[in-house]
N, C-alpha and C. Protein backbone atom coordinates (compact mmCIF):
# COMPACT_ATOMS: atom_id res chain seq x y z
N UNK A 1 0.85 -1.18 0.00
CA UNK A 1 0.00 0.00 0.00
C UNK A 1 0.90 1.24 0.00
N UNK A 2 0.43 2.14 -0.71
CA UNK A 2 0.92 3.76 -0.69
C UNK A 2 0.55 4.51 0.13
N UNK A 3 1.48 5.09 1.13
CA UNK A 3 1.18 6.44 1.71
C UNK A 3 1.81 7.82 1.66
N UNK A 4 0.57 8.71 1.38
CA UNK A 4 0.85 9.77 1.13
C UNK A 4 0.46 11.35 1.90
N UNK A 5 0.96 11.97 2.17
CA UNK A 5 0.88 13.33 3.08
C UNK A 5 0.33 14.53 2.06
N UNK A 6 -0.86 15.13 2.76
CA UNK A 6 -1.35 16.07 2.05
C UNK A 6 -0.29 16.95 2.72
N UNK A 7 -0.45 18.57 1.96
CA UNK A 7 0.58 19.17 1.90
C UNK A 7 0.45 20.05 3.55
N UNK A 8 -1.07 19.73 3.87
CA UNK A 8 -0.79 20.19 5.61
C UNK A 8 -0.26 18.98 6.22
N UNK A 9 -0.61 18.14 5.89
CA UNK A 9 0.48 17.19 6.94
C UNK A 9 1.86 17.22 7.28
N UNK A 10 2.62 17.19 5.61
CA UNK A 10 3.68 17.20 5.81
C UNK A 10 4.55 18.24 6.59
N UNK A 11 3.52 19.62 6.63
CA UNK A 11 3.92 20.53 7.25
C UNK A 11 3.65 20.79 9.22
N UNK A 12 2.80 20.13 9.35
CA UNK A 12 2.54 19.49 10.82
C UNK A 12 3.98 18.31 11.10
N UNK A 13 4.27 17.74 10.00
CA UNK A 13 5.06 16.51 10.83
C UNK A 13 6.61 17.57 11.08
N UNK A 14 6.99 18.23 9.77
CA UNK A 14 8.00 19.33 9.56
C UNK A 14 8.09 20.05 11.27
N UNK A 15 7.37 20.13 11.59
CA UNK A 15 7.04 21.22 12.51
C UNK A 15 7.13 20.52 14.23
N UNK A 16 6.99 19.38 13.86
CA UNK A 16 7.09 18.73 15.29
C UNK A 16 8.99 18.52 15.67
N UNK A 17 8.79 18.29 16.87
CA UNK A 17 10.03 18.24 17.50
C UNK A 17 10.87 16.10 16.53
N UNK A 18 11.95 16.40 17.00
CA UNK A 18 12.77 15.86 16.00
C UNK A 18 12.31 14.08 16.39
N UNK A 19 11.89 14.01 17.70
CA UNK A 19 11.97 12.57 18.63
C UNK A 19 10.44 12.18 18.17
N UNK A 20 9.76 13.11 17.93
CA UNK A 20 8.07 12.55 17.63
C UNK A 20 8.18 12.89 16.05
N UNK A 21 8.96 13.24 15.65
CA UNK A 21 8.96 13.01 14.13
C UNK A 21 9.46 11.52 13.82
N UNK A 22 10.44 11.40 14.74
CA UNK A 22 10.85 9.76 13.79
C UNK A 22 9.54 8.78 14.64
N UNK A 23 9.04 8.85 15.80
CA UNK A 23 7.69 8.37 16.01
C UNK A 23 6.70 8.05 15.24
N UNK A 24 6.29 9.14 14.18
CA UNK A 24 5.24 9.12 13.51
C UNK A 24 6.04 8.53 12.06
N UNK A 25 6.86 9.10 12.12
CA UNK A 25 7.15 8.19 10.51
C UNK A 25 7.41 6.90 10.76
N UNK A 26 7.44 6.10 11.91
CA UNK A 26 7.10 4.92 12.03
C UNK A 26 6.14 4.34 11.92
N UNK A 27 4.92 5.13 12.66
CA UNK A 27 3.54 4.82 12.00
C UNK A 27 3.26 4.62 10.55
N UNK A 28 4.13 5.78 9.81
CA UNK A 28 3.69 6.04 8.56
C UNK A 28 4.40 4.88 7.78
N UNK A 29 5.56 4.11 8.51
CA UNK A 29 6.14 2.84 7.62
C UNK A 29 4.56 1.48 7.86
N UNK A 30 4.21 1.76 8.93
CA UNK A 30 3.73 0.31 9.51
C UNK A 30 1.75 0.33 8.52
N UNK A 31 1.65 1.84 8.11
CA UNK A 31 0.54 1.86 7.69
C UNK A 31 0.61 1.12 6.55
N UNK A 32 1.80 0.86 5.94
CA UNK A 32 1.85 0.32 4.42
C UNK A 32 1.65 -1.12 4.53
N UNK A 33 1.02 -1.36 5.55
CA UNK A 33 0.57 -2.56 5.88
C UNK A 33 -1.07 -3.01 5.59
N UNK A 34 -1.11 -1.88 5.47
CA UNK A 34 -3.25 -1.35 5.72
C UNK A 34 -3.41 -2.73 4.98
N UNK A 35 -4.42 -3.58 5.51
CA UNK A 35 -5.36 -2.92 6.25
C UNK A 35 -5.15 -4.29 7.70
N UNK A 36 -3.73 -4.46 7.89
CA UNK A 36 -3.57 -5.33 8.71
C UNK A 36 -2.23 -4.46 9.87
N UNK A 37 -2.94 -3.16 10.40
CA UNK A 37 -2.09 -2.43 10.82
C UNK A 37 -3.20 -2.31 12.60
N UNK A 38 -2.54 -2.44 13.30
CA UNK A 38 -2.83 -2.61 14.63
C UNK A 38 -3.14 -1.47 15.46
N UNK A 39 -4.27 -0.66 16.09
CA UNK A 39 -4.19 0.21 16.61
C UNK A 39 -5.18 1.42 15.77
N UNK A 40 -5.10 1.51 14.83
CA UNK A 40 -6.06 2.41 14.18
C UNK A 40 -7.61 2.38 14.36
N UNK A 41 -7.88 3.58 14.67
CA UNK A 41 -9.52 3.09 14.71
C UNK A 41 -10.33 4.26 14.05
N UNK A 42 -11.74 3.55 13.41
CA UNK A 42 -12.33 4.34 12.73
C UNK A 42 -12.67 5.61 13.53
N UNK A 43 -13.20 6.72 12.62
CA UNK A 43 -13.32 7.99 13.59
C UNK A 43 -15.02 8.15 13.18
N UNK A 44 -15.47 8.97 14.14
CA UNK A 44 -17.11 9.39 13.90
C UNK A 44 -17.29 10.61 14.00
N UNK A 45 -19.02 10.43 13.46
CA UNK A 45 -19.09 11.93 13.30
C UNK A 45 -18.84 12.75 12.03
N UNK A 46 -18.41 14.23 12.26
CA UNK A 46 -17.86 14.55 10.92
C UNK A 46 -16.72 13.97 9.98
N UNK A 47 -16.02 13.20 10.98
CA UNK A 47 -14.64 12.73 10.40
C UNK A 47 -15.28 11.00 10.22
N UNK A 48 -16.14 10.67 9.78
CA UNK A 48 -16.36 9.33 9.57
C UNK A 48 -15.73 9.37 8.27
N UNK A 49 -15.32 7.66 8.11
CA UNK A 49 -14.80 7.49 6.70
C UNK A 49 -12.79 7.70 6.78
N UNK A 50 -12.39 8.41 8.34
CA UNK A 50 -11.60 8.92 8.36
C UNK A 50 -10.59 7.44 9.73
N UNK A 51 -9.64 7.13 9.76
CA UNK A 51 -9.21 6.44 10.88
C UNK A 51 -7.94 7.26 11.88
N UNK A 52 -8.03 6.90 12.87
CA UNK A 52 -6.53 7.52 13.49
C UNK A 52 -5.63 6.16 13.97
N UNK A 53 -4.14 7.17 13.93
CA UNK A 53 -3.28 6.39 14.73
C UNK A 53 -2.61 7.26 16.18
N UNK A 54 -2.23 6.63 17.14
CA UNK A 54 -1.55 7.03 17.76
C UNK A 54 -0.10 6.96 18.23
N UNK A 55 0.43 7.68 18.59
CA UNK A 55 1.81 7.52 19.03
C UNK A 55 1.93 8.30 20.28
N UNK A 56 1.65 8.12 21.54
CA UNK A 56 1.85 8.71 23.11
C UNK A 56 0.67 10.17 22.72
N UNK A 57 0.93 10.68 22.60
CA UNK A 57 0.19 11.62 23.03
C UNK A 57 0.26 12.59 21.56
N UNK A 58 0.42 11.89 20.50
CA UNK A 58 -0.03 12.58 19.03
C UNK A 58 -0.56 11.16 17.90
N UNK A 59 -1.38 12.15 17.15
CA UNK A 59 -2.46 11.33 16.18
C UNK A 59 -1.71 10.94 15.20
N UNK A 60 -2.33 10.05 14.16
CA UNK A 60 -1.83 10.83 12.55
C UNK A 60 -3.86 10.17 11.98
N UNK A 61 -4.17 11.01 11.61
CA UNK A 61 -5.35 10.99 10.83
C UNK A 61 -5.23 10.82 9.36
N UNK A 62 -6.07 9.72 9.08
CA UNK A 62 -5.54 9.35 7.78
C UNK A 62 -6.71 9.08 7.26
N UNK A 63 -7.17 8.52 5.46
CA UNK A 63 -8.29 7.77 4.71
C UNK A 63 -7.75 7.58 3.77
N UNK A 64 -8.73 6.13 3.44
CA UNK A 64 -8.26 5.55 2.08
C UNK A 64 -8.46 6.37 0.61
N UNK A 65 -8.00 6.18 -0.24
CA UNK A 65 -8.68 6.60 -1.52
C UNK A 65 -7.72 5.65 -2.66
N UNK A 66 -8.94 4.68 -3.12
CA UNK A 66 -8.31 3.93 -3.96
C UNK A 66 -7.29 3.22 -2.95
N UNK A 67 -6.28 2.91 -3.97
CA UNK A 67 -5.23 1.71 -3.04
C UNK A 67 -3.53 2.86 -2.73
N UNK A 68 -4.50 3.85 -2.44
CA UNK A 68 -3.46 5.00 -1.52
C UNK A 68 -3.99 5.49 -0.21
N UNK A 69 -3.14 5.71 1.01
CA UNK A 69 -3.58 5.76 2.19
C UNK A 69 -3.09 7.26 2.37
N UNK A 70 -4.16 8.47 2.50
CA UNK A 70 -3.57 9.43 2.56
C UNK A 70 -3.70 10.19 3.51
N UNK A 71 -2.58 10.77 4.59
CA UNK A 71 -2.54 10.87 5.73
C UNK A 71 -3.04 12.75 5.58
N UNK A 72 -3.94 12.93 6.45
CA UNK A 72 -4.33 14.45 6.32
C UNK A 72 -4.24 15.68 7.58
N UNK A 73 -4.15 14.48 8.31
CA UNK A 73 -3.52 15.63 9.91
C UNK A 73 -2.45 14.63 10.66
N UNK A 74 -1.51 15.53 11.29
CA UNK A 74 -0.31 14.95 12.08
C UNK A 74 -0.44 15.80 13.44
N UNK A 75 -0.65 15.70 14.53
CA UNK A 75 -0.43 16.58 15.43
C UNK A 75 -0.76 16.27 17.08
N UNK A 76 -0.64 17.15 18.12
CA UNK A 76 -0.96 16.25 19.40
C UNK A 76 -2.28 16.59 19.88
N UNK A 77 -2.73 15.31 20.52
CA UNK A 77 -4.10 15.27 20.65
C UNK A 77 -4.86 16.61 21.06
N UNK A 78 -4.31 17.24 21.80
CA UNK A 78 -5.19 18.56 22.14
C UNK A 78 -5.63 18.82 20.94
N UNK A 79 -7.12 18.85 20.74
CA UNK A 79 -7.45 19.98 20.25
C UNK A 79 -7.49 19.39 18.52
N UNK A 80 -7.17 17.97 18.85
CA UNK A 80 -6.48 17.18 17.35
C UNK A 80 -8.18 17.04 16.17
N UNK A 81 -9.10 16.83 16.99
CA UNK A 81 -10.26 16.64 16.45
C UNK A 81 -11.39 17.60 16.22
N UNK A 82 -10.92 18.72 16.38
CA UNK A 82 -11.47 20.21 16.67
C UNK A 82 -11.85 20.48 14.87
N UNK A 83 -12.94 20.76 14.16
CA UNK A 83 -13.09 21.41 12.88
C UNK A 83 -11.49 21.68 12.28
């Protein structure tokens, strides 16, 4: 499977400190696993259709499209699910 960072993501992951960056790009290796990736769970609500991952105390919000997994928010939970 393909994963890919919309152009706010990549700029959320850019932006995080250096120790939760290689965190999440671990997530982002293990997603290329989809749909046999451990820990993700669907989201509700406005964000249905949408799944998260976690890593301690930050997300990565992601959805499928086609047979690409495209990650659309990176950031820490505060406030992570807010519009």
């Amino acid at each position: 499977m393909r994963v890919a960072l919309t152009e706010d993501a990549e700029d959320q992951l850019e932006a995080l400190p250096s120790d939760i960056q290689a965190r999440v790009f671990r997530l982002l290796v293990r997603l290329r696993a989809w749909p046999l990736v451990s820990g993700a769970k669907p989201l509700r609500g406005f964000l249905t259709g949408q799944y998260r991952l976690r890593t301690g105390d930050y997300r990565v919000q992601f959805r499928m499209i086609e047979d690409v997994i495209l990650v659309v928010k990176i950031g820490h939970r505060d406030r992570f699910y807010d519009h």
